[in-house]
Protein backbone atom coordinates (compact mmCIF):
# COMPACT_ATOMS: atom_id res chain seq x y z
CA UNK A 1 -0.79 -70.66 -39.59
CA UNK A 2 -4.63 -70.51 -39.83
CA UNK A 3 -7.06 -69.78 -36.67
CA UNK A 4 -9.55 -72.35 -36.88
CA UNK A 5 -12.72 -71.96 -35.34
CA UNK A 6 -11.93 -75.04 -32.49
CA UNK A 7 -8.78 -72.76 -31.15
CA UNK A 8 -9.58 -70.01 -28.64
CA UNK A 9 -9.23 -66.51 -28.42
CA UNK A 10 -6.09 -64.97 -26.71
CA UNK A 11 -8.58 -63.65 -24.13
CA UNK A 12 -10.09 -67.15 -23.69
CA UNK A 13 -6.69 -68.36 -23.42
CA UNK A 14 -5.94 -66.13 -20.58
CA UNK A 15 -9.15 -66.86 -18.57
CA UNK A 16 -9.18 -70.63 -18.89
CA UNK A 17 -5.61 -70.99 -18.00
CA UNK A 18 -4.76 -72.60 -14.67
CA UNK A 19 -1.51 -74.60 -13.71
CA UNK A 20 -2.67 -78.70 -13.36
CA UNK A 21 -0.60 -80.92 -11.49
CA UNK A 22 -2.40 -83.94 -12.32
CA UNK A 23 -1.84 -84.93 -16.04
CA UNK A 24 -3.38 -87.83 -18.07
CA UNK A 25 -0.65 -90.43 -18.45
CA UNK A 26 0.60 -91.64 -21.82
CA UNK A 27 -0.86 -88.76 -23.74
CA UNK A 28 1.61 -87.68 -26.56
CA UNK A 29 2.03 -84.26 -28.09
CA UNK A 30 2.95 -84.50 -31.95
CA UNK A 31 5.82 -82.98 -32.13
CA UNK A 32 4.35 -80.75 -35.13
CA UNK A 33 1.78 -79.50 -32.56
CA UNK A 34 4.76 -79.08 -29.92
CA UNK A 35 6.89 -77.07 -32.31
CA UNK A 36 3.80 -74.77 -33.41
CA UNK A 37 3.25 -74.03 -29.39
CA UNK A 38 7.30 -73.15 -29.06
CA UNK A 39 7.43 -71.38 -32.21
CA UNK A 40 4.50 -69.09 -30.50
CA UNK A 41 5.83 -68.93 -27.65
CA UNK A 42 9.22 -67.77 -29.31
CA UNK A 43 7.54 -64.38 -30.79
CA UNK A 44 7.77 -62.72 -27.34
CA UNK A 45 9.47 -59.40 -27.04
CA UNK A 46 12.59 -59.23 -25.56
CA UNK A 47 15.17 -56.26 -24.79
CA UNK A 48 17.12 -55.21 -27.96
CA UNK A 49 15.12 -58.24 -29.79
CA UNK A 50 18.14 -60.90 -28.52
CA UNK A 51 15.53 -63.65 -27.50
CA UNK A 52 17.20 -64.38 -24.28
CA UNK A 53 15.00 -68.07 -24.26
CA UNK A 54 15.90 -71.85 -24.91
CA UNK A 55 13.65 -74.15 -24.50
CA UNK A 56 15.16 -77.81 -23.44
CA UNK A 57 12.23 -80.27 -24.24
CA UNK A 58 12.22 -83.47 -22.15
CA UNK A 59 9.49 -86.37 -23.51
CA UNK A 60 11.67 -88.84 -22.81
CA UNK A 61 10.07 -90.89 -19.58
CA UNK A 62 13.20 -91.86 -18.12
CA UNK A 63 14.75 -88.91 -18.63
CA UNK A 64 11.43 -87.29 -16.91
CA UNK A 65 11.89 -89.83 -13.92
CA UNK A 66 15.47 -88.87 -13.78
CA UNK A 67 14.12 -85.15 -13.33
CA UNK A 68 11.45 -86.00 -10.78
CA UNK A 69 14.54 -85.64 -7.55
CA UNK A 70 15.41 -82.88 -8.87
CA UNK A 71 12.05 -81.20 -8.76
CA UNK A 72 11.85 -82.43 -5.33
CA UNK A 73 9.33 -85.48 -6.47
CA UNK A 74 6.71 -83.19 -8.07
CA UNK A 75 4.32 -86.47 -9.79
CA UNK A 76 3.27 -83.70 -12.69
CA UNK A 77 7.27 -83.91 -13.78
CA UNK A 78 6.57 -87.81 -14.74
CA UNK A 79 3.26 -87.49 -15.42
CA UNK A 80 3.23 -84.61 -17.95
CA UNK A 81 3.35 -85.25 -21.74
CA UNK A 82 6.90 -82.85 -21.71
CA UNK A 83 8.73 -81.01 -19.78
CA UNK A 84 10.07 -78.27 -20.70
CA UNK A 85 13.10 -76.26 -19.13
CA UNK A 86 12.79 -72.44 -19.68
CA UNK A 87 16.65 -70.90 -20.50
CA UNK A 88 17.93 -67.60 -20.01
CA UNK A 89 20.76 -66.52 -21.42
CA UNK A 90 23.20 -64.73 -19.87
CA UNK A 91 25.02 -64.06 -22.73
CA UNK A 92 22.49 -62.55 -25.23
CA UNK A 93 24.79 -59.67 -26.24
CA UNK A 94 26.50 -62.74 -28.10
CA UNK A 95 23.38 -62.52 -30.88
CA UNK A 96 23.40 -58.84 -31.51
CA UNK A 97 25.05 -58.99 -34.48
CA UNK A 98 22.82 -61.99 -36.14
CA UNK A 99 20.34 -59.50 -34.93
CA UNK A 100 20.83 -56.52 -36.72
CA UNK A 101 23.20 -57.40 -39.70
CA UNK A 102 20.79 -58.03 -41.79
CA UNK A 103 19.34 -54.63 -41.34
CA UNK A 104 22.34 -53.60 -41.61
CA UNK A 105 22.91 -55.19 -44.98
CA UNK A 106 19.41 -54.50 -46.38
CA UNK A 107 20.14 -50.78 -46.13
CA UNK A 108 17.63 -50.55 -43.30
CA UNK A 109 20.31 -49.47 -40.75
CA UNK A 110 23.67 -47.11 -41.18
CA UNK A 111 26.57 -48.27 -39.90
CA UNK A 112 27.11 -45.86 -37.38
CA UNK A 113 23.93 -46.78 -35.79
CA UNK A 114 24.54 -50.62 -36.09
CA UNK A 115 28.49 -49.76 -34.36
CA UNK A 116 26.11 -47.51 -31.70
CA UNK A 117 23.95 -49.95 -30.83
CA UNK A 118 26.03 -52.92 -30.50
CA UNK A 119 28.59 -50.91 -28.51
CA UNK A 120 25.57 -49.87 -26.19
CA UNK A 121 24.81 -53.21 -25.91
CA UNK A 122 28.05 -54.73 -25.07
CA UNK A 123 28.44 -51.90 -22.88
CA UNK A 124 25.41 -52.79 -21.14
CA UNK A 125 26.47 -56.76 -20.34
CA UNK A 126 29.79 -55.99 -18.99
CA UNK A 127 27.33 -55.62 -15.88
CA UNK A 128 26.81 -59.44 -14.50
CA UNK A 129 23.47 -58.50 -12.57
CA UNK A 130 21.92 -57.17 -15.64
CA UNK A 131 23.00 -60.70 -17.64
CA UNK A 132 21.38 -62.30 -15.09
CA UNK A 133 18.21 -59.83 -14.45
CA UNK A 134 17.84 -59.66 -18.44
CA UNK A 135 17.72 -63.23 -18.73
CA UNK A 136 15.03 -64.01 -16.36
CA UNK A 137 12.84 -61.24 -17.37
CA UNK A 138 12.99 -61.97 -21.01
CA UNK A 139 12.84 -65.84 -20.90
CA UNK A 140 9.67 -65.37 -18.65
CA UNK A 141 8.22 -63.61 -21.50
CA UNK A 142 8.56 -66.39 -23.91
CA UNK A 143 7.34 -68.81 -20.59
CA UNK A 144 3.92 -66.95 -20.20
CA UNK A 145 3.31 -67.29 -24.04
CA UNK A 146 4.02 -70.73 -24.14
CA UNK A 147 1.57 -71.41 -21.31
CA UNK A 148 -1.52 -69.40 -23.56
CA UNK A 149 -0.39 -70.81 -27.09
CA UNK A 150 -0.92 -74.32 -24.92
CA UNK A 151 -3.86 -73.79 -23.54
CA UNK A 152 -4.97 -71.97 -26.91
CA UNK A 153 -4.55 -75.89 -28.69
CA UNK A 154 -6.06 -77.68 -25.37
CA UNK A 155 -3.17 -78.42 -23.56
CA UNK A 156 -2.81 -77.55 -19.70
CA UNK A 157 1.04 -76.57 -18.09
CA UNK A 158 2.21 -75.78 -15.31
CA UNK A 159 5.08 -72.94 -14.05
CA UNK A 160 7.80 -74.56 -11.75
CA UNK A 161 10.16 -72.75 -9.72
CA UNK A 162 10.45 -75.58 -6.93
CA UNK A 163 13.64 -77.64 -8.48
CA UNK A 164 17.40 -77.73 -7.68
CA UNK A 165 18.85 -75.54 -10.27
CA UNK A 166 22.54 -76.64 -9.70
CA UNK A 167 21.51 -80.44 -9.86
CA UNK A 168 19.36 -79.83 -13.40
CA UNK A 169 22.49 -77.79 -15.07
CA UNK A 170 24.24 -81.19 -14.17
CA UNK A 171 21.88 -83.89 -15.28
CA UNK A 172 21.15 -82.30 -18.96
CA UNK A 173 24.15 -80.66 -19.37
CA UNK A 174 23.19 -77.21 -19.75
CA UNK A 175 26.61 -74.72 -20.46
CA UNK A 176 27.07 -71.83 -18.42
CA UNK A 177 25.75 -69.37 -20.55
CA UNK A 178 22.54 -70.26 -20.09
CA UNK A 179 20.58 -70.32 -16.55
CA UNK A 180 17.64 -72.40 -15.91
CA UNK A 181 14.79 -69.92 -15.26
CA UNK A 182 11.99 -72.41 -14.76
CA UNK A 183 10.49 -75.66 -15.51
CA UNK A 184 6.86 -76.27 -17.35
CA UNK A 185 5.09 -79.57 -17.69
CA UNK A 186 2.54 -79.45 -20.19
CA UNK A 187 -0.16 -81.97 -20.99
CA UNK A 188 -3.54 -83.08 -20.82
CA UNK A 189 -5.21 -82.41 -17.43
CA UNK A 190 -6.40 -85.48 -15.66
CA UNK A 191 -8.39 -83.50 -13.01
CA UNK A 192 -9.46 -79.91 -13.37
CA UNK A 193 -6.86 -77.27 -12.21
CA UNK A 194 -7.81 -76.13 -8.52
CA UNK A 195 -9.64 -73.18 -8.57
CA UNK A 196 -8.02 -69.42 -7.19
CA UNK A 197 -9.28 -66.35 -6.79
CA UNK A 198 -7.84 -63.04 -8.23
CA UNK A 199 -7.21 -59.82 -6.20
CA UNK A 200 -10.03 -57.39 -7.56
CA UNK A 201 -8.52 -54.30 -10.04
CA UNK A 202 -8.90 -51.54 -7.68
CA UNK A 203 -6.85 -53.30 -5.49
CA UNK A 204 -3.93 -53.94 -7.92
CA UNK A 205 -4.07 -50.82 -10.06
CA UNK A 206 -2.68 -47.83 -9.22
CA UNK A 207 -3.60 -44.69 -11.24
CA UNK A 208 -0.49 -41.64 -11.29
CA UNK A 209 1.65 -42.44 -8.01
CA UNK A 210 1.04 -43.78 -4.66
């Protein structure tokens, strides 16, 4: 995949992007351009390299409308070319193996440091706060680039964490191992985002210790 001269920078991404909660209505994202904004979004780093995200893309509109109680009647949920539900998975220890086998079988990897790290992996998820911390911290990864690769193709989202999580596993049937971390719309912006100001650096960075 080419940069062409029309995208923008990944610092231009960063500075233009602002959540919109008014969309254009009726504006559809091909689904080649969709899949080229998840398939960014999906090179994210993650712990171990188990790519704790799913992303559950809604276009449907009644499906959207169906969603709109849920997010507590947010318009941008039916107004939004997509929304799209941000996974975690709370059992990523599950991929370790599709993971690193093929290192394993390229030579790339002994087997006693494949058996190593799988066992300190497993070891690792027998805790159920750190499948659930791990999750939300590595799916939000994969959430922030989606937001940039977006804006990077001139499409506005917005983050979501107002919605009934319980209700949302219901209505699109999501299985337990994998916990709804947040929802984005993404679109075209009918109205520009509203404007907010930034804490300035020497305020938020703090050099050695406190």
């Amino acid at each position: 995949m080419q940069t062409t001269d029309t995208q923008m920078t990944v610092e231009e991404s960063m500075r233009a992007r602002h959540s919109v909660r008014k969309y254009q209505k009726d504006v559809t994202i091909p689904e080649s351009e969709l899949n080229e904004i998840l398939e960014l979004a999906a090179t994210a780093p993650s712990s171990w390299n188990l790519q704790h995200w799913r992303f559950l893309v809604v276009t449907d509109q009644k499906s959207k409308e169906r969603l709109l109680p849920i997010a507590y009647n947010q318009q941008q949920v039916v107004e939004c070319s997509a929304v799209i539900v941000i996974l975690g998975d709370v059992e990523a220890d599950r991929s370790a193996e599709a993971v690193f086998r093929p290192a394993l079988e390229a030579g790339k990897m002994s087997k006693e440091a494949y058996d190593t790290l799988l066992g300190n992996i497993k070891n690792a998820y027998q805790n159920n706060q750190f499948r659930r911390d791990e999750a939300i911290l590595n799916a939000g990864f994969a959430a922030m680039q989606l937001m940039l690769a977006a804006k990077a193709k001139g499409y506005d989202t917005c983050p979501m964490g107002g919605f009934d999580r319980q209700k949302i596993v219901q209505e699109l049937n999501i299985p337990e191992r994998f916990i709804p971390v947040m929802m984005l719309t993404l679109g075209k912006a009918a109205a520009p985002a509203h404007p907010t100001k930034r804490f300035p650096l020497e305020q938020l960075v703090i050099k050695e210790k406190f």
